[in-house]
PDB file of N, CA and C in Angstrom:
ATOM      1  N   UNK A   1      32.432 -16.201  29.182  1.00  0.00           N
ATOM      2  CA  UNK A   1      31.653 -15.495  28.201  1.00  0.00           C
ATOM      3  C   UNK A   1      30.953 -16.529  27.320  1.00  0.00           C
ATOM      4  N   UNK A   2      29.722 -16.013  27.105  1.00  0.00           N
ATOM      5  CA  UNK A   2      29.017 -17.315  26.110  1.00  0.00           C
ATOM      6  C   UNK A   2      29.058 -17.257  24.927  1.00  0.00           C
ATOM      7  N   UNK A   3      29.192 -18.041  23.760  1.00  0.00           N
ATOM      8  CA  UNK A   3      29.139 -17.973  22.610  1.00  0.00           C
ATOM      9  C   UNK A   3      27.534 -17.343  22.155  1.00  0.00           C
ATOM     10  N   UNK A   4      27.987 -16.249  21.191  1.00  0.00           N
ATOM     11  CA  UNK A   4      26.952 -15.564  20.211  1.00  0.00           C
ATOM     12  C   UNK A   4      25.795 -16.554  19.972  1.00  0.00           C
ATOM     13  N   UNK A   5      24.589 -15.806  19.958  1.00  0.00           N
ATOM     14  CA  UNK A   5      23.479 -17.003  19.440  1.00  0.00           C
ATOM     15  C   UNK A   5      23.506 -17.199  17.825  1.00  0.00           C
ATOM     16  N   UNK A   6      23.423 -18.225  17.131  1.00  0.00           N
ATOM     17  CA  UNK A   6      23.697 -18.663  15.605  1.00  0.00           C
ATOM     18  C   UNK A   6      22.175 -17.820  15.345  1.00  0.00           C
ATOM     19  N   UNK A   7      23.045 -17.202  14.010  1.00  0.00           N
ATOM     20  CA  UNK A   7      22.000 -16.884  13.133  1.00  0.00           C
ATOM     21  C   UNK A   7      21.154 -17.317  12.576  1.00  0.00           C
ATOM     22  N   UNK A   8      19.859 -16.811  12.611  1.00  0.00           N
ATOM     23  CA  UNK A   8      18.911 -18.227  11.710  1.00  0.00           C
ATOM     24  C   UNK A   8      18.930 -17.794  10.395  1.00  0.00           C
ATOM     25  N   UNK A   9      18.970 -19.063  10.280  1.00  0.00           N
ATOM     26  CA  UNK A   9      18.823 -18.693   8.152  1.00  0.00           C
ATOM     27  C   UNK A   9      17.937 -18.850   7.540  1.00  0.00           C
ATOM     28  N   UNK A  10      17.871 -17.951   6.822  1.00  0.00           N
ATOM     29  CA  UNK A  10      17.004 -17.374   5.705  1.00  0.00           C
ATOM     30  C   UNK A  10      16.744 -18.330   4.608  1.00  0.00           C
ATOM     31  N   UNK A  11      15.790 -19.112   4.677  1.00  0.00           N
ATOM     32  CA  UNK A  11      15.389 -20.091   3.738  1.00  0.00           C
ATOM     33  C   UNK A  11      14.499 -19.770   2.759  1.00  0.00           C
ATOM     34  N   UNK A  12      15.044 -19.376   1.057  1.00  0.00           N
ATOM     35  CA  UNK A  12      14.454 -18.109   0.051  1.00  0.00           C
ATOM     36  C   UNK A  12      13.481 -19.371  -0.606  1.00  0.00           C
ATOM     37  N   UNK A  13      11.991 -19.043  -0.732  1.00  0.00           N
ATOM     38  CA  UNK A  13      11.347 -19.638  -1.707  1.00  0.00           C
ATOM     39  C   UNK A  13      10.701 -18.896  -2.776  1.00  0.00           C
ATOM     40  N   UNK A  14      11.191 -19.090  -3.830  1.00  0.00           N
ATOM     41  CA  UNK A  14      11.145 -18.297  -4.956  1.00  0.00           C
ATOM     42  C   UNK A  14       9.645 -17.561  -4.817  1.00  0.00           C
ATOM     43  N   UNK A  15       8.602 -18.692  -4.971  1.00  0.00           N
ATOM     44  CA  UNK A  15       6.918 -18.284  -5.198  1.00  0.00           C
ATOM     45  C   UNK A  15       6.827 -17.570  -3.964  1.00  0.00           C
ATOM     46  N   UNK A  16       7.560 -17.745  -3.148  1.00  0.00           N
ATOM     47  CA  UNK A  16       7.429 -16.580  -1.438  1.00  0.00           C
ATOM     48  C   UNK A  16       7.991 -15.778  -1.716  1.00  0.00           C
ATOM     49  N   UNK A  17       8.903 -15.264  -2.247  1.00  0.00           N
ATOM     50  CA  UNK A  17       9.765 -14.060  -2.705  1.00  0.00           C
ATOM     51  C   UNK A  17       8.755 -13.251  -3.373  1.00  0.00           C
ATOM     52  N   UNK A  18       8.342 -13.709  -4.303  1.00  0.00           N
ATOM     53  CA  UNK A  18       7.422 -12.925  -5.420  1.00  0.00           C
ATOM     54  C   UNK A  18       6.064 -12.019  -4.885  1.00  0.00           C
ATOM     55  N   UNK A  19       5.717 -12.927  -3.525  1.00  0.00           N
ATOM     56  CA  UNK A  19       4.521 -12.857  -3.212  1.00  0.00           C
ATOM     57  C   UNK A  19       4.521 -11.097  -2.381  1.00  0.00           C
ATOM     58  N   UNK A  20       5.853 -11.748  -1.575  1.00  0.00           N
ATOM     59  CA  UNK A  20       6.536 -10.763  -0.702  1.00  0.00           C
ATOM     60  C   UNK A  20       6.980  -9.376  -1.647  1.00  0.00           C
ATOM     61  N   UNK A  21       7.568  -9.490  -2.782  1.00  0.00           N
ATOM     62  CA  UNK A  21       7.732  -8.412  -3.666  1.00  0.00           C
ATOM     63  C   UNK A  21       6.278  -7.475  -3.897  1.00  0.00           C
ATOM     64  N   UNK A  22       5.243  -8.637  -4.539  1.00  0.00           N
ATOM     65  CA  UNK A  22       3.961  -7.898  -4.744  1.00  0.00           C
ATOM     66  C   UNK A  22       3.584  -7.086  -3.603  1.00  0.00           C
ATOM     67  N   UNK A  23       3.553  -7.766  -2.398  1.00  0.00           N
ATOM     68  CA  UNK A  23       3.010  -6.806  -0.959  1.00  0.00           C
ATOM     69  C   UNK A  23       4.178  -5.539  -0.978  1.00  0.00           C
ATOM     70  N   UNK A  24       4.847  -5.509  -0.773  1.00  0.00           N
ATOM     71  CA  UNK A  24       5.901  -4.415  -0.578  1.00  0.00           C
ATOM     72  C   UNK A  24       5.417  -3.550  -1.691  1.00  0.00           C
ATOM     73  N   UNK A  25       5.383  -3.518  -2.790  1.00  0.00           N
ATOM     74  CA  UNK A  25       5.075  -2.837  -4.360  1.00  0.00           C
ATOM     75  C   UNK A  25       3.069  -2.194  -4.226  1.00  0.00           C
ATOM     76  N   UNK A  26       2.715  -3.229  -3.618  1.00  0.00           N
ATOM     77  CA  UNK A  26       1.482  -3.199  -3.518  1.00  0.00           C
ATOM     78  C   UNK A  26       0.783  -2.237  -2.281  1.00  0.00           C
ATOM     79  N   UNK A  27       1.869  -2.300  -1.172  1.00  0.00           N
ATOM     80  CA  UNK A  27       1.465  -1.226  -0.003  1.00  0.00           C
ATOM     81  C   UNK A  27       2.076   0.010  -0.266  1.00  0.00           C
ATOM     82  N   UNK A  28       2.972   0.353  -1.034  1.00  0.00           N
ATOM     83  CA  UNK A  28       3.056   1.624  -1.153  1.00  0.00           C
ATOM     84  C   UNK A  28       2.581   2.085  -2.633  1.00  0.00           C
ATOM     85  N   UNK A  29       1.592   1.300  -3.194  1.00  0.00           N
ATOM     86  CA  UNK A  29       0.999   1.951  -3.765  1.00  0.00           C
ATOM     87  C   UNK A  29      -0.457   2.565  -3.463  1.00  0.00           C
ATOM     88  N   UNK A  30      -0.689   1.699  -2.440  1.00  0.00           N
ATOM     89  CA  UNK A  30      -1.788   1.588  -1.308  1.00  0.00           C
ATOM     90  C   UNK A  30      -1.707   3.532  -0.590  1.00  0.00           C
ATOM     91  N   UNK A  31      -0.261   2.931  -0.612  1.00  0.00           N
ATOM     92  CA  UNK A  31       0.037   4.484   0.372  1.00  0.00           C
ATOM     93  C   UNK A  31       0.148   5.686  -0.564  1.00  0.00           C
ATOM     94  N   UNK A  32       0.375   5.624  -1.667  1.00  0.00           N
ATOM     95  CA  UNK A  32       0.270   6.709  -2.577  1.00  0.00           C
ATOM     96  C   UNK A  32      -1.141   6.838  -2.943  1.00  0.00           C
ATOM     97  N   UNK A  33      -2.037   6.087  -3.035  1.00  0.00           N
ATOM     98  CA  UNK A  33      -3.334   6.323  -3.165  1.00  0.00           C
ATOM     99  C   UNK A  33      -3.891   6.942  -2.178  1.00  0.00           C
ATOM    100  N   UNK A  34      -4.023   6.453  -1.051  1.00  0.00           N
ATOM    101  CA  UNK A  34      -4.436   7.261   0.214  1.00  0.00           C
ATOM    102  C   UNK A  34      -3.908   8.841   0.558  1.00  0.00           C
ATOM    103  N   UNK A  35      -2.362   8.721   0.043  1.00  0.00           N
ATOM    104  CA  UNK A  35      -2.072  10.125  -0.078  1.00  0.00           C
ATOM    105  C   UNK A  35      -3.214  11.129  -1.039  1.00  0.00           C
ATOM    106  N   UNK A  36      -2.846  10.414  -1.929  1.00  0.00           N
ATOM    107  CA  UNK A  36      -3.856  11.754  -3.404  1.00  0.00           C
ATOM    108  C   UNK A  36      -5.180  11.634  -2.582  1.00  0.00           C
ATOM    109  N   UNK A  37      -5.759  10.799  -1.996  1.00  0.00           N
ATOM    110  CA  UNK A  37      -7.017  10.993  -1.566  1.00  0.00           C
ATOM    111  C   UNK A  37      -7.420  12.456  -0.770  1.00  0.00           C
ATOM    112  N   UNK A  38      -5.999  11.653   0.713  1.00  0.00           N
ATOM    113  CA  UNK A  38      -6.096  13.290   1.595  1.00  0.00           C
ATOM    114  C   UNK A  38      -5.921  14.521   0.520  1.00  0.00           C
ATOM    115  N   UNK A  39      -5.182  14.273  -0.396  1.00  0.00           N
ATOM    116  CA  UNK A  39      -5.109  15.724  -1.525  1.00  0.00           C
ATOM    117  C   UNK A  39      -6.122  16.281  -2.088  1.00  0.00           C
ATOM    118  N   UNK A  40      -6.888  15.220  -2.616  1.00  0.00           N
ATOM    119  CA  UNK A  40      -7.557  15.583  -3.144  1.00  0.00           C
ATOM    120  C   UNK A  40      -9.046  16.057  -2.034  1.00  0.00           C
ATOM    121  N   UNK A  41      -8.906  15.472  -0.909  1.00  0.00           N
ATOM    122  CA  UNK A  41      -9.958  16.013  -0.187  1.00  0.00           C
ATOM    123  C   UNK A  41      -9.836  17.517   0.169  1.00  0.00           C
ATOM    124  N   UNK A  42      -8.655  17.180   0.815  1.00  0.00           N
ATOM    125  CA  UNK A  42      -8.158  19.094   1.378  1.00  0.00           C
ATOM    126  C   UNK A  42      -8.146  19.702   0.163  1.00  0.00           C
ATOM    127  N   UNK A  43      -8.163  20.061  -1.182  1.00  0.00           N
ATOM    128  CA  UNK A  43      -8.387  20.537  -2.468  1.00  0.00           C
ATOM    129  C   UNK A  43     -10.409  20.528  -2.113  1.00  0.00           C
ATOM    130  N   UNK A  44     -10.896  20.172  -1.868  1.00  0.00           N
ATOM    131  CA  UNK A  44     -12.234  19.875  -2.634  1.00  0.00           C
ATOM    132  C   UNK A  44     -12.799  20.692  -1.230  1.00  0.00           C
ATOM    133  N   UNK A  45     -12.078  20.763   0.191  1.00  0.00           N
ATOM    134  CA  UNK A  45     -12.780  21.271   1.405  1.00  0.00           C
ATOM    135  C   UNK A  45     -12.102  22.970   1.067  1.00  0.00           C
ATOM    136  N   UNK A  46     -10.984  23.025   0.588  1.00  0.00           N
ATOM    137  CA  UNK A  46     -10.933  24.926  -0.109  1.00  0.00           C
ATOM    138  C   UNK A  46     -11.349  24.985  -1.633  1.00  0.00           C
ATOM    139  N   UNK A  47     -12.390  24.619  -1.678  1.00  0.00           N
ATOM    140  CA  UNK A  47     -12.313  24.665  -2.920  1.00  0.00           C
ATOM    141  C   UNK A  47     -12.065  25.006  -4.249  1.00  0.00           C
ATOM    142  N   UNK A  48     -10.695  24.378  -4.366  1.00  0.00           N
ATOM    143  CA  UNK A  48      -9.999  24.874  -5.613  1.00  0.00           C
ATOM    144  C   UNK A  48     -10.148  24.018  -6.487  1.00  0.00           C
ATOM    145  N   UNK A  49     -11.213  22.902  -6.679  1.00  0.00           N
ATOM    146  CA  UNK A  49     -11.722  21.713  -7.361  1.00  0.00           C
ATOM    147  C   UNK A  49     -13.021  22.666  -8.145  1.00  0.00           C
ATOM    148  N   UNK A  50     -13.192  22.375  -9.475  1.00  0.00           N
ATOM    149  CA  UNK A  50     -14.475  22.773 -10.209  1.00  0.00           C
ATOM    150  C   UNK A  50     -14.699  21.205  -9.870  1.00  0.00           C
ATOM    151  N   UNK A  51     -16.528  21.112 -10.084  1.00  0.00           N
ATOM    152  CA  UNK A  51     -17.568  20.234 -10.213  1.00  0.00           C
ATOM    153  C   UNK A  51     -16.797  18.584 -10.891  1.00  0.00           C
ATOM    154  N   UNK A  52     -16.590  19.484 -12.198  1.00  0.00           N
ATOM    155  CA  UNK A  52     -15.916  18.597 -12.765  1.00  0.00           C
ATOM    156  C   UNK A  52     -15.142  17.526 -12.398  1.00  0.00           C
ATOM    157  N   UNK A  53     -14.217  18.465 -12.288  1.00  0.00           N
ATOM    158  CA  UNK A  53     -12.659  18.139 -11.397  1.00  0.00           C
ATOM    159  C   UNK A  53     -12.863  17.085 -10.458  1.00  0.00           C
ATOM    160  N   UNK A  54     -13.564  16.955  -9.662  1.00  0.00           N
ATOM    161  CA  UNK A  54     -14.105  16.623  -8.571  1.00  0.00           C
ATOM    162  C   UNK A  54     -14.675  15.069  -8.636  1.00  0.00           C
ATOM    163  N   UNK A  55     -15.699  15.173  -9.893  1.00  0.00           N
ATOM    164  CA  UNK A  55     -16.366  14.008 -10.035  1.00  0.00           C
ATOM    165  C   UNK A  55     -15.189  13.121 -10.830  1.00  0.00           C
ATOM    166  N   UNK A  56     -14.324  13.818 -11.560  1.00  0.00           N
ATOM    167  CA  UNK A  56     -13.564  12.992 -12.501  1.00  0.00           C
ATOM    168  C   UNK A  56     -12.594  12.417 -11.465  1.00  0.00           C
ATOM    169  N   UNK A  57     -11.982  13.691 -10.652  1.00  0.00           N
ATOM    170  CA  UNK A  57     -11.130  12.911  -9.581  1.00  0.00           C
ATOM    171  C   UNK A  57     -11.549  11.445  -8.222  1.00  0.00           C
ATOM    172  N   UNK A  58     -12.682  11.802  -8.039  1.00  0.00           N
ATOM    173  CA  UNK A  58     -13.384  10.584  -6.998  1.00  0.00           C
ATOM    174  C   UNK A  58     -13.463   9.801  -7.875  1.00  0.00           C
ATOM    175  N   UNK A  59     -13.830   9.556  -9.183  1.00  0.00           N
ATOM    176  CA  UNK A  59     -14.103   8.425 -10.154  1.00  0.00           C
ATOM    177  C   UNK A  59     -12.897   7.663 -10.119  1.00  0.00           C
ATOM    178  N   UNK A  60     -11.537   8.538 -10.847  1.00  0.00           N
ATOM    179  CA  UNK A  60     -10.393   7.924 -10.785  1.00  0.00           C
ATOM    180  C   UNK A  60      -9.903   7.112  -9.387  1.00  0.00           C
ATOM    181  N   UNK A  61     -10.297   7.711  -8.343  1.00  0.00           N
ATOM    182  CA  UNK A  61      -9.937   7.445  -7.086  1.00  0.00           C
ATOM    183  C   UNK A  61     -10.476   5.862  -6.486  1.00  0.00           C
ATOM    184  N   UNK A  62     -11.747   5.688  -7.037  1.00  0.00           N
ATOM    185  CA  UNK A  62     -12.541   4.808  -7.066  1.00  0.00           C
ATOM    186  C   UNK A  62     -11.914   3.632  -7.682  1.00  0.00           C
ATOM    187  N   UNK A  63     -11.658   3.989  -8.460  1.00  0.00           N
ATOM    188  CA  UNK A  63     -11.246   3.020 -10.109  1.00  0.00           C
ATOM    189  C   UNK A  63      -9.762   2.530  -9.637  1.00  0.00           C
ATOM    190  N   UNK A  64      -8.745   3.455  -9.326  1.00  0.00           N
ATOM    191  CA  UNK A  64      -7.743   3.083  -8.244  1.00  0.00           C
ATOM    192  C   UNK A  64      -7.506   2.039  -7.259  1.00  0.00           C
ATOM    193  N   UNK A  65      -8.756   2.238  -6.183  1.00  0.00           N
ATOM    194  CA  UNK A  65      -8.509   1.530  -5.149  1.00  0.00           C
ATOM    195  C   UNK A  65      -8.987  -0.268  -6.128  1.00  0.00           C
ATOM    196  N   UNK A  66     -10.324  -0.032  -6.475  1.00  0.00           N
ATOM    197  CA  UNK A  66     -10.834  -1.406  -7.576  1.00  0.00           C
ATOM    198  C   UNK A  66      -9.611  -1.862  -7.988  1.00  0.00           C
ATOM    199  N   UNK A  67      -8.531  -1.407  -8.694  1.00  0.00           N
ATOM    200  CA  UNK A  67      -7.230  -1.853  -9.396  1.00  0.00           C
ATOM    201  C   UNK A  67      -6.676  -2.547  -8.246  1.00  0.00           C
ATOM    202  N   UNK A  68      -6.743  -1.959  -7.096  1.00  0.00           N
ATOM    203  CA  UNK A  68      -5.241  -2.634  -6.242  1.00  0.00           C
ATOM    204  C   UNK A  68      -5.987  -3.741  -5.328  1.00  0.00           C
ATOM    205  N   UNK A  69      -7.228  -3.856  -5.267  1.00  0.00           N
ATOM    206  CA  UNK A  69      -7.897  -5.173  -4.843  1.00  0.00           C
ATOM    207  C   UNK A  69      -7.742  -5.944  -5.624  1.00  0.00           C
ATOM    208  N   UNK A  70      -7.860  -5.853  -6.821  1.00  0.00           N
ATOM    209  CA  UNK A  70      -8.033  -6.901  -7.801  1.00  0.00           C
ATOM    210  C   UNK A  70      -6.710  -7.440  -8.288  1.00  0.00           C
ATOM    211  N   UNK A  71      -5.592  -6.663  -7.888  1.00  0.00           N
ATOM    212  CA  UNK A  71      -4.126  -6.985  -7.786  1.00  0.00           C
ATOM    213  C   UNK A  71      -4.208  -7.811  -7.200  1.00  0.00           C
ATOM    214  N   UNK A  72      -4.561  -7.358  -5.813  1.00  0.00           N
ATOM    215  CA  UNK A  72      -4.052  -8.338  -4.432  1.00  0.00           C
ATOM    216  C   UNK A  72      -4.509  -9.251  -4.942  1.00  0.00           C
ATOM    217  N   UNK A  73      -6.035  -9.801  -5.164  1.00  0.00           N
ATOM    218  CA  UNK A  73      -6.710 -10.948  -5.910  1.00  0.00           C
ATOM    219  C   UNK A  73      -5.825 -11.860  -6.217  1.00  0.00           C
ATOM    220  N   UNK A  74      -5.557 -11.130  -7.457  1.00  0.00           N
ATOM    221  CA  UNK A  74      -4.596 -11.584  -8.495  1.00  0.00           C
ATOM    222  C   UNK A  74      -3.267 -12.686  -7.823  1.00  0.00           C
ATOM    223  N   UNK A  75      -2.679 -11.778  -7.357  1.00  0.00           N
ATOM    224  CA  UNK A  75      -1.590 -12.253  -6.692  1.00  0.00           C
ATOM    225  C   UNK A  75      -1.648 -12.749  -5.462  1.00  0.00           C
ATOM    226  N   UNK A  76      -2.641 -12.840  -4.893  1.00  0.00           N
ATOM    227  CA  UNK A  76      -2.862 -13.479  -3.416  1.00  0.00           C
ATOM    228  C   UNK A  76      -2.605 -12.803  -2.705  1.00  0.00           C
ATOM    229  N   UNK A  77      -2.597 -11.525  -2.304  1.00  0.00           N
ATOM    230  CA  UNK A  77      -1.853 -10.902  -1.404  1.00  0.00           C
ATOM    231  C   UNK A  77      -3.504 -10.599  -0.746  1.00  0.00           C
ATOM    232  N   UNK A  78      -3.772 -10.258   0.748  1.00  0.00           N
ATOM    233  CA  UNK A  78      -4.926 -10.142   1.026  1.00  0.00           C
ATOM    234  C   UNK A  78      -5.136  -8.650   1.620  1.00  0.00           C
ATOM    235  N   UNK A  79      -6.161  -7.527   0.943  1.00  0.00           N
ATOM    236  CA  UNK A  79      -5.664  -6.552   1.555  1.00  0.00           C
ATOM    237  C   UNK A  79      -5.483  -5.953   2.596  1.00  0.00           C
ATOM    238  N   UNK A  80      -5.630  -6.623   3.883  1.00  0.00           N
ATOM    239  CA  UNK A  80      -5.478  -6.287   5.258  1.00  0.00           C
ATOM    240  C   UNK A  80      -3.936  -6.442   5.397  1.00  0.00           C
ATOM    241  N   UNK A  81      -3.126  -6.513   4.358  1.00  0.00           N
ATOM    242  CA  UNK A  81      -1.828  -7.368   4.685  1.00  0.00           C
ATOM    243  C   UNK A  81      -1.122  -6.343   4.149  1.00  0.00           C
ATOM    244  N   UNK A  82      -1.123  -5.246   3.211  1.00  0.00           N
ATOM    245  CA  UNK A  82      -0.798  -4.084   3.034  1.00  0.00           C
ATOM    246  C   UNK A  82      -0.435  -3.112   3.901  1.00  0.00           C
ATOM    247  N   UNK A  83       0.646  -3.240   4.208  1.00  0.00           N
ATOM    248  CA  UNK A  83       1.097  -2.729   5.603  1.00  0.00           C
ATOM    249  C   UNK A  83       2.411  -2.727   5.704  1.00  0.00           C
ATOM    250  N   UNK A  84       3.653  -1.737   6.579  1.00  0.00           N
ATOM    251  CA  UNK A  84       5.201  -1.706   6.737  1.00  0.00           C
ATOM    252  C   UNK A  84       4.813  -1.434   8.068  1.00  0.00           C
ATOM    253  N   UNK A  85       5.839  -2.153   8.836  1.00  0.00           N
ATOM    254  CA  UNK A  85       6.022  -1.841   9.819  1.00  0.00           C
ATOM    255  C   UNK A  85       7.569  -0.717   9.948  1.00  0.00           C
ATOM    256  N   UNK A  86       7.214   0.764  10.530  1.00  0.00           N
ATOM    257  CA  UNK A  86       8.339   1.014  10.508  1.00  0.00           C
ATOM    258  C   UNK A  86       9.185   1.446  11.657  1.00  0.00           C
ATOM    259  N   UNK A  87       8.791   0.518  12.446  1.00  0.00           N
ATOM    260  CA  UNK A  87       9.750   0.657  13.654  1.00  0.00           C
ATOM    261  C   UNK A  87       9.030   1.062  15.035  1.00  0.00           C
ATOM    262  N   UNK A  88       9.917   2.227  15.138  1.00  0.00           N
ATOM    263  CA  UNK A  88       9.669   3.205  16.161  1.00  0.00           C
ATOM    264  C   UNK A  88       8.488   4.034  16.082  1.00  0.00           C
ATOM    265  N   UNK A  89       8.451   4.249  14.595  1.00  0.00           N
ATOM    266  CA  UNK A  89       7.679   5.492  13.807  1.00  0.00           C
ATOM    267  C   UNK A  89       6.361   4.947  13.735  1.00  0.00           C
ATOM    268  N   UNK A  90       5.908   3.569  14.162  1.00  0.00           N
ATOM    269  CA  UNK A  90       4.469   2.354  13.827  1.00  0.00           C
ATOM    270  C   UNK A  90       4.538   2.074  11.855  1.00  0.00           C
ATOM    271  N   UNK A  91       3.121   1.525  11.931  1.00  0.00           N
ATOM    272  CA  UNK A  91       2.678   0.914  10.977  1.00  0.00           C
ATOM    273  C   UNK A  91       2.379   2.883  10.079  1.00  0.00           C
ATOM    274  N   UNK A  92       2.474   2.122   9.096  1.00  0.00           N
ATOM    275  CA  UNK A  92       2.721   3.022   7.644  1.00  0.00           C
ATOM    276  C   UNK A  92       1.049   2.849   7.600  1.00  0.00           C
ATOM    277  N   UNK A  93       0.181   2.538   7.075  1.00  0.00           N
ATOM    278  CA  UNK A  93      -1.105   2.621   7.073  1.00  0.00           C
ATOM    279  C   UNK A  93      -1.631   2.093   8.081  1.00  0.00           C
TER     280      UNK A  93
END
């Protein structure tokens, strides 16, 4: 019988940790945005959105996505990199 293959180890670099925190924090906020989007679309295709509603909500929506680029910016994270892999189930966005 052969001996188990050695585990590789996990070598933690703090400024890589952080970076890695922001992406994780940063794609599911990615993914909560994209959610309200589909919401707010299927809302606006039965329309239970007044005029209003509508322009104020795409504005916010707008203003949203601007925020989480300028995160990534911020923090280096690049936004094509916003992404979970979850398995079986694929990629989350």
């Amino acid at each position: 019988m052969s001996a188990p293959a050695p585990l590789a180890r996990l070598e933690l670099d703090p400024a890589r940790l952080e970076q890695d925190l922001a992406r994780l924090v940063l794609t599911l906020v990615e993914f909560l945005r994209r959610l309200m989007e589909q919401q707010a679309l299927r809302r606006l295709e039965e329309g239970s959105l007044t005029e209003v509603e509508a322009e104020r909500l795409g504005a916010t929506l707008a203003a949203s996505a601007g925020a989480i680029r300028a995160l990534c910016d911020r923090l280096g994270v690049k936004p094509d990199e916003l992404n979970l892999d979850l398995g079986p189930l694929g990629r989350l966005l």
